[in-house]
Protein backbone atom coordinates (compact mmCIF):
# COMPACT_ATOMS: atom_id res chain seq x y z
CA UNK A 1 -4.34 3.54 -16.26
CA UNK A 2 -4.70 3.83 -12.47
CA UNK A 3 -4.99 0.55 -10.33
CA UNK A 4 -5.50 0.07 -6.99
CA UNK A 5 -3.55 -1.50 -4.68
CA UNK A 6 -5.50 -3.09 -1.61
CA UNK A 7 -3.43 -4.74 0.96
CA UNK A 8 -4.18 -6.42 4.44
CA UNK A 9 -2.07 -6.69 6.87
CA UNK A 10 -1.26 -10.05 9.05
CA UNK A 11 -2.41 -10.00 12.68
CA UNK A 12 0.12 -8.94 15.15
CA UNK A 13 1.99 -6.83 12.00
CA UNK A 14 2.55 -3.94 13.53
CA UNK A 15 6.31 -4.59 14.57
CA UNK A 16 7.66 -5.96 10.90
CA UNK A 17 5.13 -2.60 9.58
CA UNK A 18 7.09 -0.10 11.78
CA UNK A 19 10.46 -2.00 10.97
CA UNK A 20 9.89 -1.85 7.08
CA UNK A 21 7.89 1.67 6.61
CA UNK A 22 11.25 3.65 5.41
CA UNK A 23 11.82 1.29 2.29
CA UNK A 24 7.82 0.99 1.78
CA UNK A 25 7.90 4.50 1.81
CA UNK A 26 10.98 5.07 -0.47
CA UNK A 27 9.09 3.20 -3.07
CA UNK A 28 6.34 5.18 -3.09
CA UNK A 29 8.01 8.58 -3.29
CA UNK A 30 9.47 7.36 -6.30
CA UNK A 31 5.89 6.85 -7.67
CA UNK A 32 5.23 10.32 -6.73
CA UNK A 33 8.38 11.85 -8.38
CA UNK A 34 7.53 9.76 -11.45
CA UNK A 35 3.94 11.63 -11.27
CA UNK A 36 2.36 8.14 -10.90
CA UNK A 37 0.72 8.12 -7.47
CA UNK A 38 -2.85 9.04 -6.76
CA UNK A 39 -2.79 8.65 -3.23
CA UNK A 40 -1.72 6.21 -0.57
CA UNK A 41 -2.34 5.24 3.10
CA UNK A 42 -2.82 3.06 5.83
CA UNK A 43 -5.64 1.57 7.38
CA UNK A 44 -5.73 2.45 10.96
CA UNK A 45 -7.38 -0.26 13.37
CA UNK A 46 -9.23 2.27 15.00
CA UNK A 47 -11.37 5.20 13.89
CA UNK A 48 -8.62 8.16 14.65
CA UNK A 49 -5.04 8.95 13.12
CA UNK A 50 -2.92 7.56 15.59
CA UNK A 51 -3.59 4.15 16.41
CA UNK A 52 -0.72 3.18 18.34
CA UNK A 53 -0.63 0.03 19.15
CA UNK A 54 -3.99 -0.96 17.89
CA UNK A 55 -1.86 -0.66 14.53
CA UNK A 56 -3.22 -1.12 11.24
CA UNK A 57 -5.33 -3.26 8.84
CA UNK A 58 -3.78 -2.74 6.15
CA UNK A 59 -2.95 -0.07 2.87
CA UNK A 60 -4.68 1.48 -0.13
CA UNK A 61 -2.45 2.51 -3.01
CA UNK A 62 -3.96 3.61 -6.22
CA UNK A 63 -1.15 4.63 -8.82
CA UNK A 64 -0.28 4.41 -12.49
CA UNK A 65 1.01 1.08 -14.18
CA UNK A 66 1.27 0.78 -17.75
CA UNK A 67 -0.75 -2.74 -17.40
CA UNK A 68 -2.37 -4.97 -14.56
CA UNK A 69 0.60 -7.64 -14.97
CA UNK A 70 2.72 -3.95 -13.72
CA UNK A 71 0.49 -3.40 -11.05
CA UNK A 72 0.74 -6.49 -9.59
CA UNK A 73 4.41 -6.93 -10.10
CA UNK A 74 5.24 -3.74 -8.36
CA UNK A 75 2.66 -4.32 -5.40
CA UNK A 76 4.02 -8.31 -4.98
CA UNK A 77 7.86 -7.07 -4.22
CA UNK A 78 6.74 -4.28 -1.93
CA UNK A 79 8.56 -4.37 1.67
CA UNK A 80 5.80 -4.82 3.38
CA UNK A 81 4.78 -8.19 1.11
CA UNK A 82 8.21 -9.44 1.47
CA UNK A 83 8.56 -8.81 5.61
CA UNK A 84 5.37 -10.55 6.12
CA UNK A 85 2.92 -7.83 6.94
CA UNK A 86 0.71 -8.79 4.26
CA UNK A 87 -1.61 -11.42 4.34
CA UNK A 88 -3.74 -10.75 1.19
CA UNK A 89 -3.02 -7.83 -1.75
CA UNK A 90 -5.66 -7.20 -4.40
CA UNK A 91 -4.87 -4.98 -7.46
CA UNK A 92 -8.05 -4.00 -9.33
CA UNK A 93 -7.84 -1.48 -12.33
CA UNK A 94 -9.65 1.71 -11.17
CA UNK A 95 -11.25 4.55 -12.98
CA UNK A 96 -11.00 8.02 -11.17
CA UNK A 97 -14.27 9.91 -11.70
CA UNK A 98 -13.34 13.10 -9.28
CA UNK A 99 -12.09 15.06 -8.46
């Protein structure tokens, strides 16, 4: 089943976000090799791409876990969780209707 992962980000992040992205990253390429991720992004502060040093609010992950307990095990040692860029994580089970 597909969960999502819904993660906010600490105020003043942005430094510890930058600093940690390659292992946050690394983790979720391995989701995508495994054929596991649905998508995944940031939350940019501001309404455009880039939002430099606005920064971000935080990340949306949905991906495949064999269980909830899975979910939340693999979103709770994520980079980012351990650096201290996130304040809050939610993992809800989701359903993907389309496409």
């Amino acid at each position: 089943m597909f969960y999502a992962i819904i993660a906010e980000d600490k105020p003043n992040s942005l430094e510890n976000r930058l600093a940690t992205r390659p292992a946050h990253l690394e983790r979720l390429q391995q989701l995508n090799s495994e054929g596991r991720l649905l998508l995944a992004g940031p939350h940019p502060n501001l309404d455009c791409e880039d939002p430099g040093t606005a920064g971000f609010s935080g990340s949306l992950i949905v991906a495949e876990f064999a269980s909830l307990e899975a979910a939340q095990a693999w979103a709770d040692a994520d980079p980012y969780a351990a650096a201290g860029v996130y304040e809050k994580i939610t993992v809800k089970p989701f359903r993907k209707v389309l496409p």
